[in-house]
N, C-alpha and C. Protein backbone atom coordinates (compact mmCIF):
# COMPACT_ATOMS: atom_id res chain seq x y z
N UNK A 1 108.96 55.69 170.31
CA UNK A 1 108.13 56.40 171.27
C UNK A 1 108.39 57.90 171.25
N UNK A 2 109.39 58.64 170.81
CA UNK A 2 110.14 59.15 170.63
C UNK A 2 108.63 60.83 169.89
N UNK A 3 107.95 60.19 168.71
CA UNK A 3 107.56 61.21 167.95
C UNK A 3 106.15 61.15 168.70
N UNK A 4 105.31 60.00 169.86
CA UNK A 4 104.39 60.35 170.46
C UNK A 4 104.60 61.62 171.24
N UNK A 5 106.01 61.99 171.76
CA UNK A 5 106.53 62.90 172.83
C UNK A 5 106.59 64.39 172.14
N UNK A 6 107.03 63.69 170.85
CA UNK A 6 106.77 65.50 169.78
C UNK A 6 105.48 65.53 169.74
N UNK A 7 104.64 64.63 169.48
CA UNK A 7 102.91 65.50 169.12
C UNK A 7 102.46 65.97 170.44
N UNK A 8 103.06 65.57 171.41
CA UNK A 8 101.99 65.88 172.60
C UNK A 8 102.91 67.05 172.88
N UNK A 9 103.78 67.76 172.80
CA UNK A 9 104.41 68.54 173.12
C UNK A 9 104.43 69.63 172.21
N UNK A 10 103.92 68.92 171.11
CA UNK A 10 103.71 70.29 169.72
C UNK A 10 102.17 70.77 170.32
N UNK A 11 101.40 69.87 170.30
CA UNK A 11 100.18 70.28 170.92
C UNK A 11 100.33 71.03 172.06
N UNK A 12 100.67 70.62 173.13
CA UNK A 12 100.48 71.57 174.23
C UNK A 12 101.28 73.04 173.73
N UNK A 13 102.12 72.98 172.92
CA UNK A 13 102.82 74.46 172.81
C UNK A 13 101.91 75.05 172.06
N UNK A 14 100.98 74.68 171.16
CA UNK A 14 100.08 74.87 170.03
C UNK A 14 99.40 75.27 171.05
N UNK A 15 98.47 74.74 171.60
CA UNK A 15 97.46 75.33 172.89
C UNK A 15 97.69 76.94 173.59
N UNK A 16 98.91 76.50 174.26
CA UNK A 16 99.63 77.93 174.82
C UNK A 16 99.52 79.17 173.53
N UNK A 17 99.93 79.00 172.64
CA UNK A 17 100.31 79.79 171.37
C UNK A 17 98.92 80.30 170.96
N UNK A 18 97.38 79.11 170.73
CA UNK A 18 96.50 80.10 170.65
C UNK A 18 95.71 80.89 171.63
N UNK A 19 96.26 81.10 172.84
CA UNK A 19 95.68 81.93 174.18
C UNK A 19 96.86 83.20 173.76
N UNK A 20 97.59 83.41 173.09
CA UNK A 20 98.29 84.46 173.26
C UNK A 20 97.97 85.18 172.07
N UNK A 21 98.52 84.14 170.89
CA UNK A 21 97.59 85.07 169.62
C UNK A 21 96.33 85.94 168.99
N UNK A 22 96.21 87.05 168.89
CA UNK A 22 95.16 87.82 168.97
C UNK A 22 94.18 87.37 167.72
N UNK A 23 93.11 87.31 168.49
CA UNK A 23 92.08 86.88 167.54
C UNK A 23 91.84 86.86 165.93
N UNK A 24 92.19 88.17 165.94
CA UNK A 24 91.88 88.45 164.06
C UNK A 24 93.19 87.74 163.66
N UNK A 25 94.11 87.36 163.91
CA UNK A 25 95.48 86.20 163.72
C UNK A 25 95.39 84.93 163.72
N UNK A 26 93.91 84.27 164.17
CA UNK A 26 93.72 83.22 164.85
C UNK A 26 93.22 82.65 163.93
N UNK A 27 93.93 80.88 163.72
CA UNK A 27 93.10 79.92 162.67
C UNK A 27 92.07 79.00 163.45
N UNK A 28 91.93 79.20 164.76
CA UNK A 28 91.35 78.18 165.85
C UNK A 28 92.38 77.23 166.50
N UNK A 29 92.21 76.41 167.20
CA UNK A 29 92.83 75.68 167.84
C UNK A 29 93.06 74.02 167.04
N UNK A 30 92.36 73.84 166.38
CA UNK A 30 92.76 72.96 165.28
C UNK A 30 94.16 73.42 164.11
N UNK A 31 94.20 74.66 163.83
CA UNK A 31 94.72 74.85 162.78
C UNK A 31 96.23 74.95 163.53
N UNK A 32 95.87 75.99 164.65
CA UNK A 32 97.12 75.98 165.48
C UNK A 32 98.32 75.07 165.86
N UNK A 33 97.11 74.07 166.20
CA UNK A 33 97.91 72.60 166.64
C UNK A 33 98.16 71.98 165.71
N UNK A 34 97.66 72.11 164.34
CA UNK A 34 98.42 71.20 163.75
C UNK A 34 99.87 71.61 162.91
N UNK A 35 99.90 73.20 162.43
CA UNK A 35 100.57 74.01 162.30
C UNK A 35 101.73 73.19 163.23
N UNK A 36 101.49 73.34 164.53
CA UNK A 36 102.36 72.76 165.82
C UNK A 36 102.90 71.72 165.61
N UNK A 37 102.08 70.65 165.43
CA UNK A 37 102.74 69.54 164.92
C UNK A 37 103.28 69.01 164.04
N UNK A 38 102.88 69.70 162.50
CA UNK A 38 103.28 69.89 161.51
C UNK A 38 105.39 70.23 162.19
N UNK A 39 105.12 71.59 162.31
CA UNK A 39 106.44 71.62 162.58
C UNK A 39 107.55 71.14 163.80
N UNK A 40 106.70 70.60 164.61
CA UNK A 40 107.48 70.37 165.40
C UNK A 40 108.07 68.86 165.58
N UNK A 41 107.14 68.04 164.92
CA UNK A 41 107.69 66.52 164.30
C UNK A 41 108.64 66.77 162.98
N UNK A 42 108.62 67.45 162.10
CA UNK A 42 109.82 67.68 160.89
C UNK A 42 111.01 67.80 161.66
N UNK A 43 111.13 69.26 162.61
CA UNK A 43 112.42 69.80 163.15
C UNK A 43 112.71 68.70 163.64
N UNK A 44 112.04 67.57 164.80
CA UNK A 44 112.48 66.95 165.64
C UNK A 44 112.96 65.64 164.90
N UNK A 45 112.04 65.03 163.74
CA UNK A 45 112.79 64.02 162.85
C UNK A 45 113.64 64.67 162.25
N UNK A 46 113.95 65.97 161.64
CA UNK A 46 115.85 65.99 161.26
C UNK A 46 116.67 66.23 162.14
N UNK A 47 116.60 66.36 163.41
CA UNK A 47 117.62 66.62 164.56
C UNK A 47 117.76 64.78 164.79
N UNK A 48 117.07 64.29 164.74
CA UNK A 48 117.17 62.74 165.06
C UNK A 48 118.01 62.10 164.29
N UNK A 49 117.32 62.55 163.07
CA UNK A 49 118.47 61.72 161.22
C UNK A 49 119.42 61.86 161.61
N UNK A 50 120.09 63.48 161.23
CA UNK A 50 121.15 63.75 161.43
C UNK A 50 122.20 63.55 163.17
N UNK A 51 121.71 62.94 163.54
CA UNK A 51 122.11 62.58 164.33
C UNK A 51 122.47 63.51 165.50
N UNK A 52 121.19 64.52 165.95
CA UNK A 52 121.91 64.88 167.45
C UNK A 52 121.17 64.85 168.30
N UNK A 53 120.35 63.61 168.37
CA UNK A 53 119.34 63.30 169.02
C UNK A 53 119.17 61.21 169.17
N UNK A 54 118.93 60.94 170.13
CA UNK A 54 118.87 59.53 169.94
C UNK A 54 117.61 59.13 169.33
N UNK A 55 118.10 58.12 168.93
CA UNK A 55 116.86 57.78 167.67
C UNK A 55 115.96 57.07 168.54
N UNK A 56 116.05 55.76 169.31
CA UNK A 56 114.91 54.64 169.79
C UNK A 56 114.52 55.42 171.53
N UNK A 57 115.15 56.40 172.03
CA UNK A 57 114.62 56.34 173.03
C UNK A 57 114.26 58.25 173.46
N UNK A 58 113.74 58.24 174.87
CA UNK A 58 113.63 59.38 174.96
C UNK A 58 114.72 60.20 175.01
N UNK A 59 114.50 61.58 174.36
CA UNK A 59 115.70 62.09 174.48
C UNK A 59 114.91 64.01 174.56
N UNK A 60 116.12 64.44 175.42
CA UNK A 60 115.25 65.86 176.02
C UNK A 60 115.62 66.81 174.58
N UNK A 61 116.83 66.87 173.89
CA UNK A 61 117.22 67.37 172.88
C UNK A 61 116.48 67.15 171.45
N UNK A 62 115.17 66.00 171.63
CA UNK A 62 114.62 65.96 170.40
C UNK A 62 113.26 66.66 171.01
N UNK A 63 113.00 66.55 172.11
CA UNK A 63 111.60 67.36 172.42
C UNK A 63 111.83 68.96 172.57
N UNK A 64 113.02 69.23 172.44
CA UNK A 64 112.87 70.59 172.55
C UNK A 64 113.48 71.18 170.93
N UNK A 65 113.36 70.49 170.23
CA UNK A 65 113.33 70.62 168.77
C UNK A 65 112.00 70.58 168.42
N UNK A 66 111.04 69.36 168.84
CA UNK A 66 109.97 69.75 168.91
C UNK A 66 109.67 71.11 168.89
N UNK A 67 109.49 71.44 170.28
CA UNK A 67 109.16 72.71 171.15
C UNK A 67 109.19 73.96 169.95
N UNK A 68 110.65 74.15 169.38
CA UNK A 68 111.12 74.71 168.77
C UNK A 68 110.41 74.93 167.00
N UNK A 69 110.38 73.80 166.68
CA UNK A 69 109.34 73.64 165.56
C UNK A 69 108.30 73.60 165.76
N UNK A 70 107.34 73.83 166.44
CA UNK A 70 106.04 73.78 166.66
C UNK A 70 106.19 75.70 166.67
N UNK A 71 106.81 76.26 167.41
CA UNK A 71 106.90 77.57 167.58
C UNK A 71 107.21 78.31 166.08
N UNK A 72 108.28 77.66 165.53
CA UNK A 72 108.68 77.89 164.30
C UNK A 72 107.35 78.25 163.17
N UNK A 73 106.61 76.67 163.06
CA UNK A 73 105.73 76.18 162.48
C UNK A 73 104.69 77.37 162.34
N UNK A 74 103.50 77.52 163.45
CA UNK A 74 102.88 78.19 164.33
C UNK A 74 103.63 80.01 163.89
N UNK A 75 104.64 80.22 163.96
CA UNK A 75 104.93 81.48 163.28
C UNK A 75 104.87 82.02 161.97
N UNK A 76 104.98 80.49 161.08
CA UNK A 76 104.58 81.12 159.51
C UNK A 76 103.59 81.43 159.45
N UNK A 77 103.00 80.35 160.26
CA UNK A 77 101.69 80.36 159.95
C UNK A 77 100.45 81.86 160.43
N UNK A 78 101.49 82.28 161.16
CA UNK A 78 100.73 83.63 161.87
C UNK A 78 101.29 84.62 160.55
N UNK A 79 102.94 84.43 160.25
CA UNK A 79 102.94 85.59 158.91
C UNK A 79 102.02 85.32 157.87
N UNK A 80 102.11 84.19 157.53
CA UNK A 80 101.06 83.77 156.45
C UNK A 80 100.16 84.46 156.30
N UNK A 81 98.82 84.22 157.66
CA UNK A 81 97.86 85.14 157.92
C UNK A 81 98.09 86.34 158.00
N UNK A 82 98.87 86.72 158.36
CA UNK A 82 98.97 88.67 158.72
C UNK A 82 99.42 89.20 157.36
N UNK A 83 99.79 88.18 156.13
CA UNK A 83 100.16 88.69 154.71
C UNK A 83 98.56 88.72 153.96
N UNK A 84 98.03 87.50 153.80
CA UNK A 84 97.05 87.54 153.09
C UNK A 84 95.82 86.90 153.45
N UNK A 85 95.74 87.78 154.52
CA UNK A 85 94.33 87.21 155.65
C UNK A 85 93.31 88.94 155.37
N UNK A 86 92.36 89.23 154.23
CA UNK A 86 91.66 90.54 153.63
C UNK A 86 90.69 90.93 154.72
N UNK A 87 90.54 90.52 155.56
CA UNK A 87 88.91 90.51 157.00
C UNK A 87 89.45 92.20 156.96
């Protein structure tokens, strides 16, 4: 149950993230969120592997790895664009 708690939490940070990002930066709210989830389920499944996170149940230390990778995620993805985005 564990990685339903990362997508919905990569998403909502994904959400927040494209109300702040300035437009000409912006992939939409699809790209955002998945960017989000993209990273914020990786960070949160290797904090789990490696063990500093419980694996079968909820745990506040894997959602804020989430949190953390979704932000992470969501930031390349803004350098990315601000490197080779020609508009």
């Amino acid at each position: 149950m564990n990685i339903i708690s990362w997508i919905f939490a990569s998403i909502a940070v994904g959400m927040l993230v494209n109300l702040i990002i300035p437009r000409r930066l912006s992939v939409g709210f699809l790209g955002t969120a998945g960017m989000g989830v993209l990273g914020g389920v990786v960070l949160a499944f290797l904090v789990t592997v490696f063990g500093f996170a419980a694996e079968l149940e909820f745990d506040v230390r894997s959602l804020a790895a989430a949190v953390v990778g979704a932000l992470g995620g969501i930031a390349v993805m803004t350098l990315w664009v601000m490197r080779y985005d020609k508009r």
